[in-house]
Protein backbone atom coordinates (compact mmCIF):
# COMPACT_ATOMS: atom_id res chain seq x y z
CA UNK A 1 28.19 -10.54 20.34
CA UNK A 2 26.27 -8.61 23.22
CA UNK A 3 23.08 -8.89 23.66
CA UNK A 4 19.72 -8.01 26.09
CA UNK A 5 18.01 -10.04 28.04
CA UNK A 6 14.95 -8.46 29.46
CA UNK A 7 10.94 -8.54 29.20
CA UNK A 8 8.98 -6.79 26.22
CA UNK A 9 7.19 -4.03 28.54
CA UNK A 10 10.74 -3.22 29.96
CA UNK A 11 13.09 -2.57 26.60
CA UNK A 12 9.28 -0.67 25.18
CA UNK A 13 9.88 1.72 28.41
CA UNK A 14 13.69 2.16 27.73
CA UNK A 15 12.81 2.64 23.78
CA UNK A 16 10.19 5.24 24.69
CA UNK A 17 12.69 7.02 27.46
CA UNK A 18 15.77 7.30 24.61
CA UNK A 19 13.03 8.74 22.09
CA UNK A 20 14.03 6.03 19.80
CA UNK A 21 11.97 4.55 16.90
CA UNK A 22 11.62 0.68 17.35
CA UNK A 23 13.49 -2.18 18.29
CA UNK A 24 14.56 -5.36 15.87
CA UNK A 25 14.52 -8.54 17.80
CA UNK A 26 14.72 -12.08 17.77
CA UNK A 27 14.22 -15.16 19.23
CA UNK A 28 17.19 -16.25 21.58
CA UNK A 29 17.66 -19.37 20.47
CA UNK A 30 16.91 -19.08 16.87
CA UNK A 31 19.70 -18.70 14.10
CA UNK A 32 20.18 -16.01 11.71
CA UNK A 33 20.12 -17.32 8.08
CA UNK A 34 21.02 -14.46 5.35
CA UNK A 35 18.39 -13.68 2.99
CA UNK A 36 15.74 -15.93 4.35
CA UNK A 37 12.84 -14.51 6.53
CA UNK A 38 11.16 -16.34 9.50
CA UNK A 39 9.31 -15.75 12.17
CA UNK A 40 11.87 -15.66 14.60
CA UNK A 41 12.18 -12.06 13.99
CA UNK A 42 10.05 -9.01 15.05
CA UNK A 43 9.54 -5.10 14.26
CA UNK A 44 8.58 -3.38 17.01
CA UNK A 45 7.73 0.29 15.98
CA UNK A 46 7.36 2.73 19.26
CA UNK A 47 3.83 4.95 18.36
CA UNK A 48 3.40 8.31 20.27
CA UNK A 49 -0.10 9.09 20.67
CA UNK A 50 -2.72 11.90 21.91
CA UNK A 51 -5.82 13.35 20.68
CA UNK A 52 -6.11 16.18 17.78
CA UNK A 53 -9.33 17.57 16.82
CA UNK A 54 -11.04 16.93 12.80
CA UNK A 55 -11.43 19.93 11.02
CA UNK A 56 -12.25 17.89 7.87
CA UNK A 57 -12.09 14.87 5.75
CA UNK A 58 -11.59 13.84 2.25
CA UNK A 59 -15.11 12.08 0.80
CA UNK A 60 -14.58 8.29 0.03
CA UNK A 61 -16.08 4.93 0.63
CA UNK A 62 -18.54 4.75 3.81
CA UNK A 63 -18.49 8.50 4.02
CA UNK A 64 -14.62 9.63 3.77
CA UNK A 65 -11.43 8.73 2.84
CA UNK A 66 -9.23 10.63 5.23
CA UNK A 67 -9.76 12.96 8.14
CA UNK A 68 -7.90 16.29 8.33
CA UNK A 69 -6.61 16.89 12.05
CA UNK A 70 -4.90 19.66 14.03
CA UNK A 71 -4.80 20.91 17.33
CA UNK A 72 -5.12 24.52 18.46
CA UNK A 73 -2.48 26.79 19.83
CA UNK A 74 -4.55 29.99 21.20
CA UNK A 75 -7.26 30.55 19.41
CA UNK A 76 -5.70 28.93 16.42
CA UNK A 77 -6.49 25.61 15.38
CA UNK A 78 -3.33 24.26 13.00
CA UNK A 79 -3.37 21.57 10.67
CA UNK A 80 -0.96 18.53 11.28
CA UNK A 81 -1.97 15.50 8.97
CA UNK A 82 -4.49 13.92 6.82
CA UNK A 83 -5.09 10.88 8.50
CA UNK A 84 -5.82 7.09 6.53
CA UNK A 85 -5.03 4.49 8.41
CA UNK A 86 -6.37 2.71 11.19
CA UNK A 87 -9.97 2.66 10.21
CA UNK A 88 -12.19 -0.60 9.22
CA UNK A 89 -15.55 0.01 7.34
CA UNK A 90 -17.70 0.04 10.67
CA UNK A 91 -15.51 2.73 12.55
CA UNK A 92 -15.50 4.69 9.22
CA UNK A 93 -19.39 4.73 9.36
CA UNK A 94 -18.78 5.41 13.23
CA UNK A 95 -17.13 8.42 12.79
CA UNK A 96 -18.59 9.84 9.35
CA UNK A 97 -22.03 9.95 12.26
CA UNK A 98 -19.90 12.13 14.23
CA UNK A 99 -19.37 14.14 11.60
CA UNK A 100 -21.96 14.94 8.69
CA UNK A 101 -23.50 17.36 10.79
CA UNK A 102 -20.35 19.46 11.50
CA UNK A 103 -19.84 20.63 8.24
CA UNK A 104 -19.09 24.18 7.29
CA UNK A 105 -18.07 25.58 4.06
CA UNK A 106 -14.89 27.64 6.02
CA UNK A 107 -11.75 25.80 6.56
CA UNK A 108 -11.16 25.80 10.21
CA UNK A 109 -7.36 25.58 9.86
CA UNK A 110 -5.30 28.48 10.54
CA UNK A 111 -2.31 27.74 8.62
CA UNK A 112 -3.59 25.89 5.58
CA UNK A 113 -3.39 25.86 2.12
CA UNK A 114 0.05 24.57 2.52
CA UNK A 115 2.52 26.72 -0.24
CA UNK A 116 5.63 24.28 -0.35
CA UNK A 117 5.99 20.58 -1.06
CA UNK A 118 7.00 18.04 2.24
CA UNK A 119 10.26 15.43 1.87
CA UNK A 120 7.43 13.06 2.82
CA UNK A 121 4.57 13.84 0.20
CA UNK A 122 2.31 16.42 -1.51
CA UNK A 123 0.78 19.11 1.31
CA UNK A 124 -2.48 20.73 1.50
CA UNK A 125 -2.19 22.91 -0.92
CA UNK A 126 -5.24 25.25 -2.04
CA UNK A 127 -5.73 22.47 -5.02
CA UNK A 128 -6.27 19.50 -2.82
CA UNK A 129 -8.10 21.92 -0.28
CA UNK A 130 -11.27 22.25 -3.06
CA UNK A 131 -11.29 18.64 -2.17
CA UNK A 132 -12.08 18.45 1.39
CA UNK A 133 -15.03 18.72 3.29
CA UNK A 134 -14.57 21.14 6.14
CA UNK A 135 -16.02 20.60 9.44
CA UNK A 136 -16.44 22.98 12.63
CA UNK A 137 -14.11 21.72 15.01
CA UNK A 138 -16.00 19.47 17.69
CA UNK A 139 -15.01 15.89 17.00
CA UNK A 140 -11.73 14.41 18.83
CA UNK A 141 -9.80 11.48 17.75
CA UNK A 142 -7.26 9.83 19.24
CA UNK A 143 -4.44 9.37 17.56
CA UNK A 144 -1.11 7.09 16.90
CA UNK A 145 1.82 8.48 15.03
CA UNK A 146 5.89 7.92 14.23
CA UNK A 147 7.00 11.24 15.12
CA UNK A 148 6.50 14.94 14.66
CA UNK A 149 8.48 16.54 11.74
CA UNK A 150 10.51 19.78 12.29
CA UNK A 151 7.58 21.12 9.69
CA UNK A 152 5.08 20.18 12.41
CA UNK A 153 3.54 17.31 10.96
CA UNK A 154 2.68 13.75 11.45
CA UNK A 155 4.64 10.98 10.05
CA UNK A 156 2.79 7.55 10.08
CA UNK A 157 -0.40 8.95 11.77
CA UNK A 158 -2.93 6.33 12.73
CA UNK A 159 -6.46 6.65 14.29
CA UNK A 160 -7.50 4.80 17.14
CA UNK A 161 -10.27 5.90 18.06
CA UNK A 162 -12.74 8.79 18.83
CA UNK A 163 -12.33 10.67 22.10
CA UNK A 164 -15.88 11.31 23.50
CA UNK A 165 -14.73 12.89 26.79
CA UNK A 166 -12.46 15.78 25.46
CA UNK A 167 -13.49 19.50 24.41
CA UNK A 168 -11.87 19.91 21.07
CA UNK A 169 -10.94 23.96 22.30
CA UNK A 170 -8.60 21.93 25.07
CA UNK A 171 -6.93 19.66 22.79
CA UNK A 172 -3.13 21.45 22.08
CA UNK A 173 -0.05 20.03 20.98
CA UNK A 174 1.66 17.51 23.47
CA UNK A 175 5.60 16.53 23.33
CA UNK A 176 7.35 19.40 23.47
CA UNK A 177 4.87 21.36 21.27
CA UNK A 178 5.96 24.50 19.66
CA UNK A 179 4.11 27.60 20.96
């Protein structure tokens, strides 16, 4: 059996330069025992990341749910997810700040309501769109996700945080964006 011997930061950097997902490992010296976990294994998931702008949110506990998050191409802005994870009550009330006085009563996204369903869930269709809280589009996050889909979507999106030093008109689509 063939295996790799090399440092965490170094088989991350290979991951990330073969576009792959993640990486199994385990512990060198540890034994494999079917159908019994232990901690001598590890998921390593590889995250791309960059900022996309909040053009609205879904209303929930400590101000919203979700946040609904594009990035513009022109003059467009174009939805890519509705974004859950990654928040914690405090950085929920952090952002919801940043946001209750943006609010518009026009969708800012160029290509919504969705019209079809996605492999990986229900859309934004003009249902779900009565929904949402729209916002004009001035608040950055940053952003962790799986991959893009060939629908140009999210999968597994994340937030990490809010992006104070970018102008949401200069935030576009990074990693071999469609134009």
């Amino acid at each position: 059996m063939e295996y790799q011997e090399t440092s965490a930061a170094e088989m991350l950097a290979a991951l990330r330069g073969l576009g792959l997902e993640g990486v199994i490992a385990k512990r060198k010296g540890s034994r494999y025992e079917p159908g019994k976990r232990s901690g001598a294994w590890v998921k390593c998931r590889i995250h791309q990341s960059q900022e996309f702008v909040i053009g609205g949110y879904f209303p929930g506990s400590h101000g919203f749910d979700s946040i609904i998050i594009g990035y513009y191409r022109g003059k467009d802005l174009m939805y890519v997810a509705r974004t859950r994870n990654g928040f914690v009550p405090a950085s929920r009330r952090q952002v919801f700040a940043k946001l209750k006085d943006k609010v518009t009563t026009t969708c800012p996204f160029a290509n919504l309501p969705e019209t079809h369903l996605s492999r990986f869930g229900r859309e934004l269709d003009a249902e779900a769109m009565r929904k949402a809280v729209w916002l004009r589009p001035a608040v950055v996050a940053q952003i962790e996700f799986l991959e893009w889909t060939e629908a140009d979507r999210l999968r597994h999106s994340k937030f990490v945080g809010l992006r104070e030093d970018k102008d949401a008109r200069q935030v576009t689509r990074e990693h071999g964006g469609r134009g």
